[in-house]
Protein backbone atom coordinates (compact mmCIF):
# COMPACT_ATOMS: atom_id res chain seq x y z
CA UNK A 1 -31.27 14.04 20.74
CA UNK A 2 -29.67 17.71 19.39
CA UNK A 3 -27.29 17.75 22.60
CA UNK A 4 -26.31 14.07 21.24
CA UNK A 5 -25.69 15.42 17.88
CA UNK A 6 -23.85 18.60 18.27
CA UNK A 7 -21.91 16.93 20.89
CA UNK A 8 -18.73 18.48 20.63
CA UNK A 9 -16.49 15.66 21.99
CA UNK A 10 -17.64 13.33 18.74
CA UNK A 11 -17.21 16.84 16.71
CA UNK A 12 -13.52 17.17 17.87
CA UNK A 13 -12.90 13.86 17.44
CA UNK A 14 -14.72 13.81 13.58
CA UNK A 15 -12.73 16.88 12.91
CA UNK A 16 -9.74 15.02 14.55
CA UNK A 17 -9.84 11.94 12.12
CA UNK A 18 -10.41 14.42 8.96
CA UNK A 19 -7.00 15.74 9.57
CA UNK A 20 -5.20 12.71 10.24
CA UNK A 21 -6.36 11.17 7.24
CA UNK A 22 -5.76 14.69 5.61
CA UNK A 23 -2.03 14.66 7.22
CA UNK A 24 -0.90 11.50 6.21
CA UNK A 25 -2.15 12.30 2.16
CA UNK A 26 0.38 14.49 2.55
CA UNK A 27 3.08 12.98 4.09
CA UNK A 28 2.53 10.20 1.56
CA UNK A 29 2.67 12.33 -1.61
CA UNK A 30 5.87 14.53 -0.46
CA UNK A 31 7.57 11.00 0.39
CA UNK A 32 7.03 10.21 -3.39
CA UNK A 33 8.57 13.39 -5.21
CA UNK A 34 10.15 11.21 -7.53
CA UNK A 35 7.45 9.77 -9.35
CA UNK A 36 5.75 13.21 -9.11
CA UNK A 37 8.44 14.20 -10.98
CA UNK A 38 8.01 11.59 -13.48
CA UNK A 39 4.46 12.20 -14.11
CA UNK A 40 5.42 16.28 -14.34
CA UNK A 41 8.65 16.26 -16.35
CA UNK A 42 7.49 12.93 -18.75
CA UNK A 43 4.11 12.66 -18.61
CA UNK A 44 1.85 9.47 -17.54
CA UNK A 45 1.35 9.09 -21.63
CA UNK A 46 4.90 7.93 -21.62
CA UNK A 47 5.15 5.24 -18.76
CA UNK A 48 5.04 2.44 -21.59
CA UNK A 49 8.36 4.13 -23.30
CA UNK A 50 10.36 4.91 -19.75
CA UNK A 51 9.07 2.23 -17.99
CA UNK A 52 12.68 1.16 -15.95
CA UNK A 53 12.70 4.94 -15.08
CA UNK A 54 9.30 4.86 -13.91
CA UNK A 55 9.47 1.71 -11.54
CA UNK A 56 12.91 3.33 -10.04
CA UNK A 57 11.14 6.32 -9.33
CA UNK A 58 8.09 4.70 -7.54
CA UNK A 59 10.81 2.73 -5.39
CA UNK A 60 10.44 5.10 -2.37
CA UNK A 61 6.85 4.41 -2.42
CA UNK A 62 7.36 1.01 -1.09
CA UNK A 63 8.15 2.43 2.30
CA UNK A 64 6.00 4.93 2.13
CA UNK A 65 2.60 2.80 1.66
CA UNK A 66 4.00 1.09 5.05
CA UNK A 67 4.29 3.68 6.99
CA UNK A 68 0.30 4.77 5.57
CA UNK A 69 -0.52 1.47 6.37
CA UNK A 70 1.41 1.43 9.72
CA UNK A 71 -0.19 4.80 10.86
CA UNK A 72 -4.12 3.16 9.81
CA UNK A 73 -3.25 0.84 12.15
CA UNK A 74 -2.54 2.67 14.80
CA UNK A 75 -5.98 4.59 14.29
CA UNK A 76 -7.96 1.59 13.83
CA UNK A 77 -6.64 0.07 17.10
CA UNK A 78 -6.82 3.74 19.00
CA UNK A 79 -3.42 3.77 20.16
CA UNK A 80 -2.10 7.17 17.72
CA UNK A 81 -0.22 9.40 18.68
CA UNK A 82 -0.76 12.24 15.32
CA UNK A 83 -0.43 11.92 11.92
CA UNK A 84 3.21 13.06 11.84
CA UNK A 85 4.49 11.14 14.25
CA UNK A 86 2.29 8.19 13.53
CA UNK A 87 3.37 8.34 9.68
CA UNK A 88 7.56 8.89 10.39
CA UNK A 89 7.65 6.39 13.38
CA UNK A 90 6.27 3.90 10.57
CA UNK A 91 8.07 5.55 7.60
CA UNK A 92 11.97 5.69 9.30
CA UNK A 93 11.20 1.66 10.73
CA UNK A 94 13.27 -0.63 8.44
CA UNK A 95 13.58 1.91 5.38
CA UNK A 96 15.97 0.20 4.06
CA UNK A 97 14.87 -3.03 3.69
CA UNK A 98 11.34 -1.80 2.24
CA UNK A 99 13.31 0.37 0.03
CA UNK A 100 15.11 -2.85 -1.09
CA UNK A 101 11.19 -4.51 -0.80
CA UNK A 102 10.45 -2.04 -3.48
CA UNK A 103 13.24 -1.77 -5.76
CA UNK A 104 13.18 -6.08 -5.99
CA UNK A 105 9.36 -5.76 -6.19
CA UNK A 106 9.50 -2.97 -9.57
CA UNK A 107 12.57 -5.04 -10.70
CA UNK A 108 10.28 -7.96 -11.11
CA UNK A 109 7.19 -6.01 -12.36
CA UNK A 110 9.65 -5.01 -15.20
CA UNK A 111 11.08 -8.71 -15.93
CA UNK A 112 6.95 -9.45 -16.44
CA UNK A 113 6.25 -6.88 -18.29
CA UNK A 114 9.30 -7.38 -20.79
CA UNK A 115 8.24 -10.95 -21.12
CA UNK A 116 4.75 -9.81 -22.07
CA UNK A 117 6.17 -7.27 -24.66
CA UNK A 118 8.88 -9.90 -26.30
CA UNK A 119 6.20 -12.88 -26.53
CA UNK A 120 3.93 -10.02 -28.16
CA UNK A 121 5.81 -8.25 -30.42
CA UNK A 122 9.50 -10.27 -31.30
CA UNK A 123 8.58 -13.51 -31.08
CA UNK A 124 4.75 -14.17 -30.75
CA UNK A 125 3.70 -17.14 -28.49
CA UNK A 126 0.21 -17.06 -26.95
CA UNK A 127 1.02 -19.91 -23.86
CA UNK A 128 3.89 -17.67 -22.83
CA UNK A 129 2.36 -14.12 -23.27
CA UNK A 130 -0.93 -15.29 -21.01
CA UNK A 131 1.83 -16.81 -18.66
CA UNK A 132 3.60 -13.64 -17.79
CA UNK A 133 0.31 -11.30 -18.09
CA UNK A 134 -1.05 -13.95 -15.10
CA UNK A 135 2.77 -13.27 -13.46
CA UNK A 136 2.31 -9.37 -14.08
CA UNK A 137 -1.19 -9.38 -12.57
CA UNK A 138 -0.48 -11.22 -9.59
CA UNK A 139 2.96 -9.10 -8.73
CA UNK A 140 0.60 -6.38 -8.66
CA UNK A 141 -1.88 -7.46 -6.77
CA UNK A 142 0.74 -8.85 -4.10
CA UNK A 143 1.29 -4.95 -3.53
CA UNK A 144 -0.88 -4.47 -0.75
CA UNK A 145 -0.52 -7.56 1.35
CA UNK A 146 3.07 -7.28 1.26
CA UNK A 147 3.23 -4.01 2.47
CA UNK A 148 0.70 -4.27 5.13
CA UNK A 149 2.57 -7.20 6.33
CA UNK A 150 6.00 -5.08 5.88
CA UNK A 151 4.24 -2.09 8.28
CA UNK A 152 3.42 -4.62 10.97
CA UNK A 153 5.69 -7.46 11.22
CA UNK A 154 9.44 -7.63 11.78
CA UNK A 155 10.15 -10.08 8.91
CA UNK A 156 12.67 -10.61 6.61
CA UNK A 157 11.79 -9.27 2.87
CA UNK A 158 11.55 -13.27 1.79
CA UNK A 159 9.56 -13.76 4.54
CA UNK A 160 7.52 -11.26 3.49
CA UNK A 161 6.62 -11.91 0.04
CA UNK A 162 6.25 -15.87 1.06
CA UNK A 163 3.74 -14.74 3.54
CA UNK A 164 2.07 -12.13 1.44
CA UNK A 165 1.67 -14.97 -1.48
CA UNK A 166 -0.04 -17.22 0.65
CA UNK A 167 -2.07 -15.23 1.70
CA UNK A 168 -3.32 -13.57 -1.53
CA UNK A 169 -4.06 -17.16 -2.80
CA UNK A 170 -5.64 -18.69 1.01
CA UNK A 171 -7.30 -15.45 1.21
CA UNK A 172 -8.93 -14.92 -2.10
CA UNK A 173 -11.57 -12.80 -0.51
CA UNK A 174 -9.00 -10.45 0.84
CA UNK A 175 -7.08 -10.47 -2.49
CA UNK A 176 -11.07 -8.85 -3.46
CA UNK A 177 -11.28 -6.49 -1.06
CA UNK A 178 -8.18 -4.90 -1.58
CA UNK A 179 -8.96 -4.35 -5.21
CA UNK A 180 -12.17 -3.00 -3.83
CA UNK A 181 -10.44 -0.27 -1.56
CA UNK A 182 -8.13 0.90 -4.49
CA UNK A 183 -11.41 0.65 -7.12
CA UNK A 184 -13.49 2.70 -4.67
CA UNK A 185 -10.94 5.57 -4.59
CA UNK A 186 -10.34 5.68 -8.11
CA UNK A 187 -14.31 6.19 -8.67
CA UNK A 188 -14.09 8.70 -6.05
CA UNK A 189 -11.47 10.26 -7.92
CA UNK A 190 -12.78 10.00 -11.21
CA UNK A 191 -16.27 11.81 -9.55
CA UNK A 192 -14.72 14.35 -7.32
CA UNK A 193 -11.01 14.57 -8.19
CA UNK A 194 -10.28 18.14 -6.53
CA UNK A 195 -11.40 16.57 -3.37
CA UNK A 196 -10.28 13.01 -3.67
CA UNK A 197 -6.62 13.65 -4.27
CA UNK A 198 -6.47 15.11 -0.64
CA UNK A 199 -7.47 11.57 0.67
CA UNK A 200 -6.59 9.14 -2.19
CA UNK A 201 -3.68 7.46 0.08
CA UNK A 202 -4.95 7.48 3.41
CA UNK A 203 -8.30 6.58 2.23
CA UNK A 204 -6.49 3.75 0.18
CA UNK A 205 -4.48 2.75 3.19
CA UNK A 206 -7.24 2.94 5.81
CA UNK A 207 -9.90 0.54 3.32
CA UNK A 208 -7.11 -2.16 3.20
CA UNK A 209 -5.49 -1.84 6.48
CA UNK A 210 -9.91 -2.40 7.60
CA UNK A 211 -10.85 -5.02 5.51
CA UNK A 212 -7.89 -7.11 6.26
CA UNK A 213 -8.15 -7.01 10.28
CA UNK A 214 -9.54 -10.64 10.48
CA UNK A 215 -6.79 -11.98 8.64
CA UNK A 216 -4.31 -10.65 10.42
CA UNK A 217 -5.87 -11.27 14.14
CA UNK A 218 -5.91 -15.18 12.58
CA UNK A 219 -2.29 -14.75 11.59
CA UNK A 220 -1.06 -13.14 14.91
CA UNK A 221 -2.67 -16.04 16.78
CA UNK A 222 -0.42 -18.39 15.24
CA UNK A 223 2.75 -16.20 15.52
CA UNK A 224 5.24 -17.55 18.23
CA UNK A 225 5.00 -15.60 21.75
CA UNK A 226 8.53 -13.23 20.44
CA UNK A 227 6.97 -12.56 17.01
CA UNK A 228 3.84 -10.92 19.15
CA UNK A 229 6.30 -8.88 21.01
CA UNK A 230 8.24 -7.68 17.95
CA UNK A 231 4.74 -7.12 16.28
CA UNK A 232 3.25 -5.23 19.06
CA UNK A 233 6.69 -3.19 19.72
CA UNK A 234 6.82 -2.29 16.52
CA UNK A 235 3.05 -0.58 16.80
C-alpha cells in the first residue's frame, strides 16, 4: 500500500499536471497585458465610466481563453505535448478571426449595456430595460461555449456563435455548469487569493473544457466525416 502511494511515476506525473496548469495561468495572463493595464493604470472601480476602453482591452482575451481551452483539451484527452507548446499551438490557430470573435463579441456586450443605461437613466421604460439586461446576461454567458467551440472546431465566427447559442439554450445544464466552474474559482479566490490567482485560468478552463465533454462527443458524432478531420487536425 506505501509503495502504491509514494509511487513516483503518479508523483511525476501529479507534479507534472501542477505545472501545466501552473504554465498555462501564465501564458494566459501575459497574453492579456492590456486589460492588466486597465485594471493597474484605471482601476476596476472605474469599468462603469471607461467601459468601450475596457471591452477593447479584454479583446485579446478572446483568443487567449481558446488557446486555455484548446490546451485542457489536449490534457483531458492525453495527447499534450507541454504547456507552452500546447497553449501557442492553440493561441497562434486562427488569431485573427477570434480576435475579430472578441472584438464583435465586447462590441455587442457594449450595445446591451448602453441600452440598459439609456432605458434606465434618459428615458425610463421597464419592458425594454429587462429586455436588454436578459440580452446582456445571455451575451455573457455565451462566453464560454463559444470559445470552447472556437478552440476545437474550424468554423466560421457565425457559425460559431449560431452553434454556441443553441447550445446554451438545448443544453441548459451545461449553460449551469459553466457558471459553476467560473463560481467555484471565484470562491477559491475569494478564500485563498495568493494561491488562486496562480490557477484562476487554467482551473477555469480545465472545469469547463470537463464538464462539457458529453456535449461535445454528441456534437462530433453528428459532424460530417471532413469536419472530424479538421476537428481532430486541429487538436
Amino acid at each position: 500500500m506505501l509503495s502504491e502511494f509514494f509511487n513516483v511515476e503518479r508523483i511525476m506525473d501529479f507534479c507534472y499536471k501542477i505545472w501545466y496548469f501552473l504554465v498555462i495561468n501564465f501564458l494566459f495572463v501575459i497574453s492579456n497585458i492590456p486589460v492588466l493595464l486597465f485594471l493597474l493604470l484605471v482601476g476596476g472601480s472605474q469599468i462603469r465610466t471607461y467601459l468601450p476602453l475596457f471591452l477593447l482591452s479584454l479583446a485579446p482575451m478572446a483568443p487567449a481563453l481558446s488557446a486555455v481551452m484548446y490546451a485542457m483539451t489536449r490534457l483531458l484527452h492525453g495527447t499534450d505535448l507541454g504547456a507552452r507548446k500546447d497553449y501557442w499551438k492553440g493561441y497562434k490557430s486562427g488569431f485573427l478571426k477570434k480576435l475579430v470573435l472578441g472584438i464583435a463579441h465586447a462590441f455587442v456586450v457594449l450595445v446591451f449595456w448602453t441600452n440598459i443605461e439609456f432605458f434606465t437613466f434618459q428615458m425610463p421604460f421597464l419592458p425594454l430595460i429587462i429586455l436588454f439586461i436578459l440580452l446582456f446576461v445571455l451575451s455573457i454567458l455565451l462566453i464560454p461555449p463559444l470559445y470552447l467551440l472556437a478552440s476545437r472546431y474550424e468554423m466560421t465566427n457565425l457559425q460559431l456563435v449560431k452553434t454556441a447559442i443553441v447550445l446554451m439554450f438545448a443544453k441548459p445544464i451545461m449553460t449551469l455548469g459553466n457558471v459553476a466552474a467560473v463560481a467555484i474559482v471565484l470562491v477559491a479566490y475569494e478564500m485563498v487569493a495568493g494561491t488562486a490567482v496562480l490557477f484562476m485560468g487554467s482551473v477555469c478552463g480545465f472545469l469547463i473544457v470537463f464538464m462539457n465533454q458529453k456535449v461535445l462527443k454528441e456534437l462530433e458524432s453528428r459532424n460530417t466525416p471532413n469536419e472530424r478531420v479538421n476537428e481532430t487536425a486541429k487538436l
